[in-house]
PDB file of N, CA and C in Angstrom:
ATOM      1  N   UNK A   1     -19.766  17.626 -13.689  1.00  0.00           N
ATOM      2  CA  UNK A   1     -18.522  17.396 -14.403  1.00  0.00           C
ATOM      3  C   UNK A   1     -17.841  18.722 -14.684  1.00  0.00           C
ATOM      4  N   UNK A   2     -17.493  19.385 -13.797  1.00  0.00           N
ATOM      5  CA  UNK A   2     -16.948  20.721 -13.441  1.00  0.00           C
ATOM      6  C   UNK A   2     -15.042  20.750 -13.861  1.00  0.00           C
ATOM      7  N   UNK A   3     -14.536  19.754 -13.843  1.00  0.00           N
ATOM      8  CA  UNK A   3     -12.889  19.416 -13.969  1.00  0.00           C
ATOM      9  C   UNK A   3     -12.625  21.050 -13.408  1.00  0.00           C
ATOM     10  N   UNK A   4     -11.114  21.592 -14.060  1.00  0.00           N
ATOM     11  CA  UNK A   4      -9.880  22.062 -13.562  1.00  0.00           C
ATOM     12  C   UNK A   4     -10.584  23.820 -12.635  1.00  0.00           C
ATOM     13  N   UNK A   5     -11.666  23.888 -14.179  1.00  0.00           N
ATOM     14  CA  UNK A   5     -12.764  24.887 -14.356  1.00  0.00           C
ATOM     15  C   UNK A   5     -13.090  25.374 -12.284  1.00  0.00           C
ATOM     16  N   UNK A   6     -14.059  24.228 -12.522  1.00  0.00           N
ATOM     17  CA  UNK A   6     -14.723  25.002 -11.390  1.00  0.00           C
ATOM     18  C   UNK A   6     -13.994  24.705 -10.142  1.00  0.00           C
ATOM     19  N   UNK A   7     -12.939  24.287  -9.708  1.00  0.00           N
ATOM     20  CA  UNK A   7     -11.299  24.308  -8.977  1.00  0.00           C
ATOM     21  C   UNK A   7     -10.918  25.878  -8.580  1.00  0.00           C
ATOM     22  N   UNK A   8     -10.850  26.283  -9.704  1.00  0.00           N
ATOM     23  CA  UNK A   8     -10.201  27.670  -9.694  1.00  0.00           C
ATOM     24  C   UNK A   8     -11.646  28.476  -9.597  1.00  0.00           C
ATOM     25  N   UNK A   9     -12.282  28.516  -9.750  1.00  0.00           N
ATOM     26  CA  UNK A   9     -13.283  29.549 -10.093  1.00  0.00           C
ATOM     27  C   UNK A   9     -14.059  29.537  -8.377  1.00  0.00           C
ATOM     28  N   UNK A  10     -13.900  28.436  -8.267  1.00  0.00           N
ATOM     29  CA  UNK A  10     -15.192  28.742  -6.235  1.00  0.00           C
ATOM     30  C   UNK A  10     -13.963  29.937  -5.636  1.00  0.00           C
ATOM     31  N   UNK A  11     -12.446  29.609  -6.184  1.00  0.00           N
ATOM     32  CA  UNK A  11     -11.901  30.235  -4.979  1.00  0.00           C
ATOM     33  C   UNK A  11     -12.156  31.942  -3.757  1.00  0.00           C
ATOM     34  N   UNK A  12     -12.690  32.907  -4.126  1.00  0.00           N
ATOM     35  CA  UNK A  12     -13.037  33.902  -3.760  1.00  0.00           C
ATOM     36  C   UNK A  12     -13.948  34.656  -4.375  1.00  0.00           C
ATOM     37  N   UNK A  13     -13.323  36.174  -4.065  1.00  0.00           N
ATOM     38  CA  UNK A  13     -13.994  37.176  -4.406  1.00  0.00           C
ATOM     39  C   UNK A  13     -13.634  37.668  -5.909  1.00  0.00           C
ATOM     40  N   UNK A  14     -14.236  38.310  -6.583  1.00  0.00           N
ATOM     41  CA  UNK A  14     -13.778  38.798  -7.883  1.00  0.00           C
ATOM     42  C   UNK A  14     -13.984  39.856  -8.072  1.00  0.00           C
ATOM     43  N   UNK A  15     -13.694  40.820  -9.628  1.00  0.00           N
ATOM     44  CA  UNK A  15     -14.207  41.898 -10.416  1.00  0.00           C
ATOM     45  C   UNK A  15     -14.665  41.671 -11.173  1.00  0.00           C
ATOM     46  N   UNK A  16     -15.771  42.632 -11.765  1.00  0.00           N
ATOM     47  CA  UNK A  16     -16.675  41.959 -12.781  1.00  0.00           C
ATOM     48  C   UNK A  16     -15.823  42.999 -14.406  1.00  0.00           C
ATOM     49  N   UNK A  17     -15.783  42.427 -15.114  1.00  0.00           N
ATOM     50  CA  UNK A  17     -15.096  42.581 -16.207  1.00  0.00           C
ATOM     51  C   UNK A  17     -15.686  42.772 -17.489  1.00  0.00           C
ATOM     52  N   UNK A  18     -15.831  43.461 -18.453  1.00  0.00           N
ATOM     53  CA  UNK A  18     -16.376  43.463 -19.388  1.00  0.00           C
ATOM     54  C   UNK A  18     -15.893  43.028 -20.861  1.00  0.00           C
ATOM     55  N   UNK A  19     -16.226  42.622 -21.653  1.00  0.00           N
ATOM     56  CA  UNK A  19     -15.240  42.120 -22.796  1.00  0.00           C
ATOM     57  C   UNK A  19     -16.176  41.739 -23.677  1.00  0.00           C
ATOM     58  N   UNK A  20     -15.351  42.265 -24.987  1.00  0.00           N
ATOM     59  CA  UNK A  20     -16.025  41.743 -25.828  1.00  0.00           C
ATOM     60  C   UNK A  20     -15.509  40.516 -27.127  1.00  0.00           C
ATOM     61  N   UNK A  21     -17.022  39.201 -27.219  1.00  0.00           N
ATOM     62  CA  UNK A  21     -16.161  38.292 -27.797  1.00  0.00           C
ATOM     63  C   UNK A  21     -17.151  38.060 -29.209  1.00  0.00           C
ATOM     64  N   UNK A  22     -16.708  37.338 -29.916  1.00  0.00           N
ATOM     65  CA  UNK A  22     -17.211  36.948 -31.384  1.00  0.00           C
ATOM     66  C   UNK A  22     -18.066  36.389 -30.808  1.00  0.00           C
ATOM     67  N   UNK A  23     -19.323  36.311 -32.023  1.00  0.00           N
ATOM     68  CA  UNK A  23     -20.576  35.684 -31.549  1.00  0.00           C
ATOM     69  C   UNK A  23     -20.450  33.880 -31.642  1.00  0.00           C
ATOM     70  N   UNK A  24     -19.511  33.413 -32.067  1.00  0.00           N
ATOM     71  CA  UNK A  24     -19.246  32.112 -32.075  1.00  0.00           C
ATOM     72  C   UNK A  24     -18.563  31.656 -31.172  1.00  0.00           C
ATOM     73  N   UNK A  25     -17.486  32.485 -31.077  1.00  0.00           N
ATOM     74  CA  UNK A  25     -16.785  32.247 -29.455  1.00  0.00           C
ATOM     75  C   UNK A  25     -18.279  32.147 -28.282  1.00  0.00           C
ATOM     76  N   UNK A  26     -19.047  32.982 -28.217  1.00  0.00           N
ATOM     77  CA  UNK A  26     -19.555  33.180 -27.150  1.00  0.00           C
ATOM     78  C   UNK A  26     -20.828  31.578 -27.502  1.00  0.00           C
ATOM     79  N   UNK A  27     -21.058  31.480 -28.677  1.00  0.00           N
ATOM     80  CA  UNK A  27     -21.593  30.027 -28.761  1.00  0.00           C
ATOM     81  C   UNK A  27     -21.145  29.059 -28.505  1.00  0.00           C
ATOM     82  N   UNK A  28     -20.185  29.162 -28.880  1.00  0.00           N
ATOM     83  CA  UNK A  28     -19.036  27.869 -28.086  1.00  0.00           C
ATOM     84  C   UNK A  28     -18.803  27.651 -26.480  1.00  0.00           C
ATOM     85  N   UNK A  29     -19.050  28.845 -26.063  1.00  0.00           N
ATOM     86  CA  UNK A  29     -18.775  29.246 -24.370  1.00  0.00           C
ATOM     87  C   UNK A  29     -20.200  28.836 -23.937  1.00  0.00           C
ATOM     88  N   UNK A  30     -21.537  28.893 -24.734  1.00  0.00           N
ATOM     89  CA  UNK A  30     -22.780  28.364 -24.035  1.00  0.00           C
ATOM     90  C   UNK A  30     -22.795  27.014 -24.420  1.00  0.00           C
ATOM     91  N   UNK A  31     -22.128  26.079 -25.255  1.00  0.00           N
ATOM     92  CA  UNK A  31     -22.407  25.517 -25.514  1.00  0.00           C
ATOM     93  C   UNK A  31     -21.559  24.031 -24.909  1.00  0.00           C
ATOM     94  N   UNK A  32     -20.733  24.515 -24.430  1.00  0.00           N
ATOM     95  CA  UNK A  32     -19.616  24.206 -23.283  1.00  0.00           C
ATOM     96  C   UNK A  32     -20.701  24.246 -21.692  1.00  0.00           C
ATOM     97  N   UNK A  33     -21.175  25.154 -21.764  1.00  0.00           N
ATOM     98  CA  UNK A  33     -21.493  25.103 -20.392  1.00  0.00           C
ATOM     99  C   UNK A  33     -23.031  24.241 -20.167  1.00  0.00           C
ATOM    100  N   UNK A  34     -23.698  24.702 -21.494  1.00  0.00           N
ATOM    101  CA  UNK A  34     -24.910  23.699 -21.665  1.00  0.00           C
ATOM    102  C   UNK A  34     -24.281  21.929 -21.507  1.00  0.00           C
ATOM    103  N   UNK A  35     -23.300  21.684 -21.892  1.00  0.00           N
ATOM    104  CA  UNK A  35     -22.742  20.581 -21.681  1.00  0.00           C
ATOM    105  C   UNK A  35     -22.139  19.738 -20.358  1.00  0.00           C
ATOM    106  N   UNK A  36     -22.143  20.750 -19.762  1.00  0.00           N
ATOM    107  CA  UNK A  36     -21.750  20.656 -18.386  1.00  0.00           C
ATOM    108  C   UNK A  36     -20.300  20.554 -18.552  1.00  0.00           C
ATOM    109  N   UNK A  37     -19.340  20.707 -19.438  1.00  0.00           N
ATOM    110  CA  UNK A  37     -18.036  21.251 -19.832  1.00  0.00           C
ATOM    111  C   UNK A  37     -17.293  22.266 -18.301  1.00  0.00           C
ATOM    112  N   UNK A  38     -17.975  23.119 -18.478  1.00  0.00           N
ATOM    113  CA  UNK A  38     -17.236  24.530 -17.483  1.00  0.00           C
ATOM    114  C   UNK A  38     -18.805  24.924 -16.738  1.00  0.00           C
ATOM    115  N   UNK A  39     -18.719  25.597 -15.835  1.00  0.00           N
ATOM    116  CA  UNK A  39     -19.809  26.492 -15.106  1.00  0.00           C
ATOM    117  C   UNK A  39     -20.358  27.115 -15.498  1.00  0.00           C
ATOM    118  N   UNK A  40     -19.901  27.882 -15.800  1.00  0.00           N
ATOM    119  CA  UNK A  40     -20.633  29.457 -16.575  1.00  0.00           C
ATOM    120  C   UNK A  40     -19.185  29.718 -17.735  1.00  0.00           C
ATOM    121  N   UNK A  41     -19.641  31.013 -18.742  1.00  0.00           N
ATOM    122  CA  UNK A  41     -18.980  31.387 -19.492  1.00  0.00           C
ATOM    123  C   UNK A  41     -17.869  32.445 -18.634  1.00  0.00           C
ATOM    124  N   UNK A  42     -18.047  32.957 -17.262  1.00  0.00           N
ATOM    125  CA  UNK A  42     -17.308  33.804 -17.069  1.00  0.00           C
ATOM    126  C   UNK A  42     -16.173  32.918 -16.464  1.00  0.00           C
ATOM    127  N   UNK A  43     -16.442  32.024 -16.118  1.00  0.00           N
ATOM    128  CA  UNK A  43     -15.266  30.193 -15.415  1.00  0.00           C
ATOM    129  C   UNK A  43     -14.298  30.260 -16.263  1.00  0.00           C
ATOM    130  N   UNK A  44     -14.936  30.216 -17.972  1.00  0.00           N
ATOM    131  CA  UNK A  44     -13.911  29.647 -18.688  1.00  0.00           C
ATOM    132  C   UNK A  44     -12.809  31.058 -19.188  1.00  0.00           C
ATOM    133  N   UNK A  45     -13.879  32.063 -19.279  1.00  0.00           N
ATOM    134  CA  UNK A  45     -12.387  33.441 -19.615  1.00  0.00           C
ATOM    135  C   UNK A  45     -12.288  33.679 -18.074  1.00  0.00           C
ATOM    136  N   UNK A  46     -12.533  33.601 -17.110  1.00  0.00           N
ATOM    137  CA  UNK A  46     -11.250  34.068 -15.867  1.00  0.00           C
ATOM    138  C   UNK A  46     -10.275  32.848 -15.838  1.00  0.00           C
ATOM    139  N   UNK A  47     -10.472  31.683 -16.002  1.00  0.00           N
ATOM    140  CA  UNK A  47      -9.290  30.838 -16.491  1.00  0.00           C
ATOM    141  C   UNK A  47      -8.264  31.009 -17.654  1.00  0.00           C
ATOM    142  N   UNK A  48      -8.941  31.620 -19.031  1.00  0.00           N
ATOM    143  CA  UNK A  48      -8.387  31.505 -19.986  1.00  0.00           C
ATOM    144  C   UNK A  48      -7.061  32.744 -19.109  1.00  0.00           C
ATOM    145  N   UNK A  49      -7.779  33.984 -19.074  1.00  0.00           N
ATOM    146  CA  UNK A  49      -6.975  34.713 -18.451  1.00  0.00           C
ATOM    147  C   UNK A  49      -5.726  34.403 -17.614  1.00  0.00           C
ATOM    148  N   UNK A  50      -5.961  33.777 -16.744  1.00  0.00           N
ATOM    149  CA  UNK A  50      -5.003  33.467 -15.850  1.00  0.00           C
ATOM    150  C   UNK A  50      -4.058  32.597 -16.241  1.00  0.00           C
ATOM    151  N   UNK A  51      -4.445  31.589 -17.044  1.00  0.00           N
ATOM    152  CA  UNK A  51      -3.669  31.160 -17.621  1.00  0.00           C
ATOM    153  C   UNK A  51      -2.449  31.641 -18.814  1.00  0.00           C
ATOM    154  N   UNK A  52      -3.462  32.469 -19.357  1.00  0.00           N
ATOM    155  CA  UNK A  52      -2.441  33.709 -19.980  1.00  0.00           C
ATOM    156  C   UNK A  52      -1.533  34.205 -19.084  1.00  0.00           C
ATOM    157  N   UNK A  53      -2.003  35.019 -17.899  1.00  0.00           N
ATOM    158  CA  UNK A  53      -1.016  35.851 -17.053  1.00  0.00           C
ATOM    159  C   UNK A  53       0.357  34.980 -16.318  1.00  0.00           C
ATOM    160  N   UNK A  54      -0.207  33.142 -16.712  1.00  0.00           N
ATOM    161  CA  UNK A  54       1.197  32.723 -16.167  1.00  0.00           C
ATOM    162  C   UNK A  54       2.252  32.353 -17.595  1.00  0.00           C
ATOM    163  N   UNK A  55       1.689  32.435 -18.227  1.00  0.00           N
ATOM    164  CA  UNK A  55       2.720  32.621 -19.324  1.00  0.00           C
ATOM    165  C   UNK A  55       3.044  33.933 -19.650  1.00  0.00           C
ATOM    166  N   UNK A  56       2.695  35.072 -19.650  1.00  0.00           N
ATOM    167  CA  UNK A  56       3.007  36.194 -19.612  1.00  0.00           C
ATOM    168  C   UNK A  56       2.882  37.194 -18.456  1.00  0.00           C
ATOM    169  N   UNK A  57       3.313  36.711 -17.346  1.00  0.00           N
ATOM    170  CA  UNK A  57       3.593  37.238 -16.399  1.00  0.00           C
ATOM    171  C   UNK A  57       4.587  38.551 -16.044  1.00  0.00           C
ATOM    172  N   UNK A  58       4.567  38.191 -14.503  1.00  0.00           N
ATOM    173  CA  UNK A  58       5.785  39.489 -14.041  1.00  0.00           C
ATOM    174  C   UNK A  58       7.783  38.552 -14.675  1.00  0.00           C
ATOM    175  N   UNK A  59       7.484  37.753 -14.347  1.00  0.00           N
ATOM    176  CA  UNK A  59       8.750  37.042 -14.733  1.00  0.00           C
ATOM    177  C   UNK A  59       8.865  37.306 -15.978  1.00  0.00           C
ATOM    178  N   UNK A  60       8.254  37.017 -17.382  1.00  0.00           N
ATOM    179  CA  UNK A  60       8.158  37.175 -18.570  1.00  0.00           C
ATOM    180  C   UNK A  60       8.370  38.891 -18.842  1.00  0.00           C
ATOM    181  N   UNK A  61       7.760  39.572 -18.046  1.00  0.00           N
ATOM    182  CA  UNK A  61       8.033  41.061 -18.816  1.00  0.00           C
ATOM    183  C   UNK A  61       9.411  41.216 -18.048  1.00  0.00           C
ATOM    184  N   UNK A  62       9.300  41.074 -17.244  1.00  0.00           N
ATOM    185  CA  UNK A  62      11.296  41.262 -16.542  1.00  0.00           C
ATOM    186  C   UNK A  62      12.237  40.314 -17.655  1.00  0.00           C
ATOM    187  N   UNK A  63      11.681  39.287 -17.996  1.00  0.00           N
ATOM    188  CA  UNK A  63      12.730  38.828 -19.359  1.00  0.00           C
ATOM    189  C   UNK A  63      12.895  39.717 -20.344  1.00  0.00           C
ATOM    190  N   UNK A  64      11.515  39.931 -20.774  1.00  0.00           N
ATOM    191  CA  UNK A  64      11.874  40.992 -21.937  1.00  0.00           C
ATOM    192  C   UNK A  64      12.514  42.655 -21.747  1.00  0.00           C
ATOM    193  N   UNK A  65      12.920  42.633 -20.310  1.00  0.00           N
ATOM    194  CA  UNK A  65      13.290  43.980 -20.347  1.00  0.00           C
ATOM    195  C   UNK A  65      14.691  43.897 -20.230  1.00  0.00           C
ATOM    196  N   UNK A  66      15.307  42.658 -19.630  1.00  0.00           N
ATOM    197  CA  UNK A  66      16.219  41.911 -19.625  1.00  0.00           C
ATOM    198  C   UNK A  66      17.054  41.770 -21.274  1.00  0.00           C
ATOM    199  N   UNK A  67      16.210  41.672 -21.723  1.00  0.00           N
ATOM    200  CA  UNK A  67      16.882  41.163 -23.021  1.00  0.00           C
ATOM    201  C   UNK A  67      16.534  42.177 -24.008  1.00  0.00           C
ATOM    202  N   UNK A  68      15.832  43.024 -23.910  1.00  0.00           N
ATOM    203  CA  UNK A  68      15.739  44.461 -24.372  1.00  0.00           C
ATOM    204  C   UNK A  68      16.963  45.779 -23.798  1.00  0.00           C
ATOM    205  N   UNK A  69      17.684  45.446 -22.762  1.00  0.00           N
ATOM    206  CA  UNK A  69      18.349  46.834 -22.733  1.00  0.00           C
ATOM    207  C   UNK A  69      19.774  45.839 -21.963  1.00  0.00           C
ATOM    208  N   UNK A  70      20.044  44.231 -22.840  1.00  0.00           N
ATOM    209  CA  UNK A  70      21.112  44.004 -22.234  1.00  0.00           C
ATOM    210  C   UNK A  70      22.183  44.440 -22.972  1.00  0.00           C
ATOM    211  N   UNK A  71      22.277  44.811 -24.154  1.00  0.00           N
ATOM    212  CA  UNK A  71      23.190  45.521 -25.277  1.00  0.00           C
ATOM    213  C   UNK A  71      23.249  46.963 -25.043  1.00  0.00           C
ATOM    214  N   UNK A  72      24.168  47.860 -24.520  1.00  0.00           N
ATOM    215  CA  UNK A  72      24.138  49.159 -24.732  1.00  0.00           C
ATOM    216  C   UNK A  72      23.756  49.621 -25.709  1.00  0.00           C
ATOM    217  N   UNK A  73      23.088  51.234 -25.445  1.00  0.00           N
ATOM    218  CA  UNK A  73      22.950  51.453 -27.171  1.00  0.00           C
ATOM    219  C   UNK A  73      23.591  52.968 -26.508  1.00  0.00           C
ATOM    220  N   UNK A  74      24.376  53.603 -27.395  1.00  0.00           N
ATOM    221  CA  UNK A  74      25.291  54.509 -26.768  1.00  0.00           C
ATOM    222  C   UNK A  74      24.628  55.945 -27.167  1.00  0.00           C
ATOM    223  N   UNK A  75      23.676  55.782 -28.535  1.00  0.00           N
ATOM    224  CA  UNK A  75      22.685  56.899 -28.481  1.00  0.00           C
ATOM    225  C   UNK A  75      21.678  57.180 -27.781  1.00  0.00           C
ATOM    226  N   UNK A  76      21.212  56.087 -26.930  1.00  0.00           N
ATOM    227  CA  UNK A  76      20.504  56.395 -26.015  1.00  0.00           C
ATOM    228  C   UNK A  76      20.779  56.472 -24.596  1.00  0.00           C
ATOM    229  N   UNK A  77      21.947  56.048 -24.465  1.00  0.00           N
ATOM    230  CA  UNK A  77      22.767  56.848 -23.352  1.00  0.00           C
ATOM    231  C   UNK A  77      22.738  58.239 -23.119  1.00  0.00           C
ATOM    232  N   UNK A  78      23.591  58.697 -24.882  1.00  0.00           N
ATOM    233  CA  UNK A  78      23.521  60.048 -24.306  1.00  0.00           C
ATOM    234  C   UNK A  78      22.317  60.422 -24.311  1.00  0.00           C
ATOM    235  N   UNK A  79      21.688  60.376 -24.600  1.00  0.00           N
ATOM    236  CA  UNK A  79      20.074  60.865 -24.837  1.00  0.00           C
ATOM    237  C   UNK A  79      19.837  61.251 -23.380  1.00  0.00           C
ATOM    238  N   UNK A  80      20.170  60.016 -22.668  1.00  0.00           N
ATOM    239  CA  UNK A  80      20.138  60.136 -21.143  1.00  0.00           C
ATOM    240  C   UNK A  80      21.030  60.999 -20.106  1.00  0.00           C
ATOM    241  N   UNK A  81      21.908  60.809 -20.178  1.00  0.00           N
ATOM    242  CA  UNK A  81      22.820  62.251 -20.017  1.00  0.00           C
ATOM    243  C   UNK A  81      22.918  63.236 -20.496  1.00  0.00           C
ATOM    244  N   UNK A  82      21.938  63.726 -21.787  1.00  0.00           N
ATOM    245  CA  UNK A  82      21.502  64.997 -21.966  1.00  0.00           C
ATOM    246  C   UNK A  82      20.440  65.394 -20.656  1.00  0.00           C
ATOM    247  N   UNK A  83      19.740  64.455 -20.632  1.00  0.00           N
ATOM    248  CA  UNK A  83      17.874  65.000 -20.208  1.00  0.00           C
ATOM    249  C   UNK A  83      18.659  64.860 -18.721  1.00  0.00           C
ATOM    250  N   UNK A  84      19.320  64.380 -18.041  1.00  0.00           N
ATOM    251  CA  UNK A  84      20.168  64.254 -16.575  1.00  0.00           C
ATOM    252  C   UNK A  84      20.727  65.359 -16.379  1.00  0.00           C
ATOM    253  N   UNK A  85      21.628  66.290 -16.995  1.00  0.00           N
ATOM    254  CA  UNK A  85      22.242  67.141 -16.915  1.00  0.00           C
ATOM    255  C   UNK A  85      21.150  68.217 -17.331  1.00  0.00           C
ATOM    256  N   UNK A  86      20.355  68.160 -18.038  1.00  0.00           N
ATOM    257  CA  UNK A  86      19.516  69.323 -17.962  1.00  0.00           C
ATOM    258  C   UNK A  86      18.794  69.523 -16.802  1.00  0.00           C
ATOM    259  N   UNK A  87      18.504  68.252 -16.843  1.00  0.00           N
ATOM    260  CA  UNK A  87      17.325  67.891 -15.138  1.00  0.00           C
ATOM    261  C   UNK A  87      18.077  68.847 -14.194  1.00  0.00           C
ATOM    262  N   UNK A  88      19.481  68.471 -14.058  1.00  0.00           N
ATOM    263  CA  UNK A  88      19.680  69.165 -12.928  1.00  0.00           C
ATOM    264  C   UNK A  88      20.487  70.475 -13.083  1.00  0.00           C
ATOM    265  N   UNK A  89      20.383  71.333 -13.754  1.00  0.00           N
ATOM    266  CA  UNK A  89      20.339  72.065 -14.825  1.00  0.00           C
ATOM    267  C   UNK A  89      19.361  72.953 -13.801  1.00  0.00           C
ATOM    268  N   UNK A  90      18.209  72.797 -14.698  1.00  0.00           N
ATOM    269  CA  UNK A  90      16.532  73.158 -14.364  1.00  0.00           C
ATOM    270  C   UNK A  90      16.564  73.175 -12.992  1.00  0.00           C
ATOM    271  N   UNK A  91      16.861  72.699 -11.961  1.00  0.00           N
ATOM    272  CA  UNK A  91      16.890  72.314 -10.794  1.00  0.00           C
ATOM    273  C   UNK A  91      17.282  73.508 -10.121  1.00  0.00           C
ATOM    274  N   UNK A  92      18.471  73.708 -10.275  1.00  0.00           N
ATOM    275  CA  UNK A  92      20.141  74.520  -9.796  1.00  0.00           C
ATOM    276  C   UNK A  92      19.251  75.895  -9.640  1.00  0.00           C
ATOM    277  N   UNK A  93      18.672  76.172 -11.295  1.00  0.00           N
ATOM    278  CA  UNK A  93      18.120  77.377 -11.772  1.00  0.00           C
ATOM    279  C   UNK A  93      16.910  77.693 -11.268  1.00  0.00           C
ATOM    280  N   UNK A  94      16.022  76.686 -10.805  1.00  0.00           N
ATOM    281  CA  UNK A  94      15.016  76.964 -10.063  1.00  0.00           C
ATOM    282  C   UNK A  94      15.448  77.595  -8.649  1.00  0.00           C
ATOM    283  N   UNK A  95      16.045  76.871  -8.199  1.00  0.00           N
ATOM    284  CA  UNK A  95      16.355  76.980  -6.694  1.00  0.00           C
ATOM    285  C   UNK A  95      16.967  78.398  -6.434  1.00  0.00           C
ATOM    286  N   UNK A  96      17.805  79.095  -7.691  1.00  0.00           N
ATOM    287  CA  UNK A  96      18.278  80.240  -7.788  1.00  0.00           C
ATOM    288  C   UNK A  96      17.280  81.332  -7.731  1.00  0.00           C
ATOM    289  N   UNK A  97      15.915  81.114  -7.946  1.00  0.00           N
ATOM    290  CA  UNK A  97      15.005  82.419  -8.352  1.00  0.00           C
ATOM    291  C   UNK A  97      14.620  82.559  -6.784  1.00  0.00           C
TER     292      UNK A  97
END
């Protein structure tokens, strides 16, 4: 009685990962698997994981960067056209020696 668990988990090759969990969590994770619940304890956190990474994915951090720098902020503009114009600044002056 393996369900969604052992689906995802035969699929390949892996990395082995280290982590550390509460000693009740990790009772709960043997006690799940003593049940025939999930496979092993490492089934149920490389799932938990992944399941995380599709809710907080590459799409999700491109939202938040999206919605983090869709408002100008005009002090950090210049901030940026300071360190640009120095950049090439530094550059000009190197190339001069």
């Amino acid at each position: 009685m393996y369900n969604s668990y052992t689906l995802w988990y035969v699929g390949g090759m892996s990395i082995p990962v280290t982590a550390r969990l509460d000693e009740s969590v990790v009772e709960a994770l043997d006690r799940a698997v003593d049940a025939g619940i999930a496979p092993t304890r490492g089934a149920v956190v490389a799932r938990a994981v992944s399941e995380w990474l599709d809710r907080h994915g590459e799409d999700a951090i491109v939202e938040s960067y999206r919605r983090r720098y869709a408002d100008s902020d005009s002090a950090h503009d210049e901030l940026l056209e300071k360190v640009a114009a120095f950049s090439v600044a530094a550059c000009l002056a190197d190339a001069e020696r």
